[in-house]
C-alpha atoms as a PDB file:
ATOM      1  CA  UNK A   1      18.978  39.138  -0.596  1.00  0.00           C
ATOM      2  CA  UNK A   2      17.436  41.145  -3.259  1.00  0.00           C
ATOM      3  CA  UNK A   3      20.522  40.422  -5.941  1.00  0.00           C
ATOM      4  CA  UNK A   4      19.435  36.918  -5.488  1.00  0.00           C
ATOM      5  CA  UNK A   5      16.060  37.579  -5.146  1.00  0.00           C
ATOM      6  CA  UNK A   6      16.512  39.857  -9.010  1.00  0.00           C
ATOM      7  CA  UNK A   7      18.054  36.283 -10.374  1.00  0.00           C
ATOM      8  CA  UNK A   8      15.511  34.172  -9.536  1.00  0.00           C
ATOM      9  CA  UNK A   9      13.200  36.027 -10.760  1.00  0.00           C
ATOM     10  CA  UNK A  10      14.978  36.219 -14.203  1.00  0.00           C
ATOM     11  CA  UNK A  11      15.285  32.704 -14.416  1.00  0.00           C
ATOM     12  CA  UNK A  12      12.335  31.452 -14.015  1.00  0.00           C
ATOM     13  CA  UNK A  13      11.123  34.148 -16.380  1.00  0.00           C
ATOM     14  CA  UNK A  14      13.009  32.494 -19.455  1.00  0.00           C
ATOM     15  CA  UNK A  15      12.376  28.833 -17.702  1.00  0.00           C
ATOM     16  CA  UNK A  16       8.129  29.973 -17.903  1.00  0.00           C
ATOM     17  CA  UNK A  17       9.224  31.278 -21.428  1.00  0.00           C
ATOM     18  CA  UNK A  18      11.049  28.275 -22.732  1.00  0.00           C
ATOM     19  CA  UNK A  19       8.589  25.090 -21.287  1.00  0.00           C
ATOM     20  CA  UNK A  20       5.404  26.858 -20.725  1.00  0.00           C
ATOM     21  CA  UNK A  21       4.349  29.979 -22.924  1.00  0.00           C
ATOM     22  CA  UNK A  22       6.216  28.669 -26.122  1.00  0.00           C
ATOM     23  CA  UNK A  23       4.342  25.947 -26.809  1.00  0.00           C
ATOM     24  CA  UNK A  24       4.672  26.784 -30.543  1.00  0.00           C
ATOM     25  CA  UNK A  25       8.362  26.954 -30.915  1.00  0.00           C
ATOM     26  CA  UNK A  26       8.085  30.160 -32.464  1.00  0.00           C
ATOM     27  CA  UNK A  27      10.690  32.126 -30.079  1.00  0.00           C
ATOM     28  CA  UNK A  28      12.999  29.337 -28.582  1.00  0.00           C
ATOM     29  CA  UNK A  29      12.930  27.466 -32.215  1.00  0.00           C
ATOM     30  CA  UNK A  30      15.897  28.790 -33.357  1.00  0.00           C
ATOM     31  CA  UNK A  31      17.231  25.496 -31.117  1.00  0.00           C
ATOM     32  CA  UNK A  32      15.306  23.295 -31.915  1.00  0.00           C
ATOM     33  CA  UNK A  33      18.191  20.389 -33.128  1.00  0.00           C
ATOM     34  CA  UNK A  34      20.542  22.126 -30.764  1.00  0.00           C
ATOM     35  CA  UNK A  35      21.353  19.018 -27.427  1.00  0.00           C
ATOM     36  CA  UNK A  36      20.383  19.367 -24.154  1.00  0.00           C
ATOM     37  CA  UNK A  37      24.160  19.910 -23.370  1.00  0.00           C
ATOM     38  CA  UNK A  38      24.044  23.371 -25.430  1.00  0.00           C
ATOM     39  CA  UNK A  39      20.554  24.390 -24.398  1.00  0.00           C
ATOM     40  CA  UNK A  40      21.721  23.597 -20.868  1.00  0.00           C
ATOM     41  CA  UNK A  41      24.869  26.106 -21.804  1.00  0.00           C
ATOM     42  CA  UNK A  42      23.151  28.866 -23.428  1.00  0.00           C
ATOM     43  CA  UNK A  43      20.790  28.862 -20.194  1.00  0.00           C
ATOM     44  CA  UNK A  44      23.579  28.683 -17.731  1.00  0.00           C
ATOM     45  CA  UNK A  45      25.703  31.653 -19.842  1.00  0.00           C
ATOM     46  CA  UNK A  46      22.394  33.313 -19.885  1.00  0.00           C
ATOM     47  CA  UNK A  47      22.416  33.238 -15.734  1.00  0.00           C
ATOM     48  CA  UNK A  48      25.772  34.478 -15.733  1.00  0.00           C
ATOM     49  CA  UNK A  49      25.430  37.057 -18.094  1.00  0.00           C
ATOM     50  CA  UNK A  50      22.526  38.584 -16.513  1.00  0.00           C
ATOM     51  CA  UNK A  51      23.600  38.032 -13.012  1.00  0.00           C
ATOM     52  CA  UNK A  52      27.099  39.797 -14.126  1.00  0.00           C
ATOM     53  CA  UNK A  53      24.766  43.065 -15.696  1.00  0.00           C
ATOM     54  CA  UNK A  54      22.849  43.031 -12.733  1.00  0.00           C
ATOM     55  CA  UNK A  55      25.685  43.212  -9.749  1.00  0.00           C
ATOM     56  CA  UNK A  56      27.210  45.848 -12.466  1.00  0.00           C
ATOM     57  CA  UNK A  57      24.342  48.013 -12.513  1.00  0.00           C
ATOM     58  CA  UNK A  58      23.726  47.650  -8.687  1.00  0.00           C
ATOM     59  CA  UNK A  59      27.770  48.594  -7.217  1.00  0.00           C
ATOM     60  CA  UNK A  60      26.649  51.973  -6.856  1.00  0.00           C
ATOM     61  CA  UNK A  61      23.840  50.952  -4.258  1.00  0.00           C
ATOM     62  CA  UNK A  62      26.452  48.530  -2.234  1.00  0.00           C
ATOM     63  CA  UNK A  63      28.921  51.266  -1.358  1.00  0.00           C
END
């Protein structure tokens, strides 16, 4: 429960990032005239990535 619990909490930290605190494109603008299919991949590689680091970091605790 807390792996999952560790992810959410990640994503909605970059979701919060991305639609609400960045209202001035400075950070995220960098894709601006990317689609919504790449944003949509760069988010969902973003998951993995960090969900990957996270169990990586966290084998030593499931043993």
């Amino acid at each position: 429960m807390s792996t999952f619990a560790a992810i959410i909490i990640i994503v909605l930290a970059v979701l919060v990032d991305y639609f609400w605190l960045d209202y001035d494109k400075k950070r995220w603008g960098w894709m601006k005239k990317w689609s919504k299919r790449n944003k949509g991949l760069l988010f969902i590689g973003f998951i993995f990535a960090t969900g990957l680091i996270y169990f990586g970091l966290s084998l030593s605790y499931f043993q």
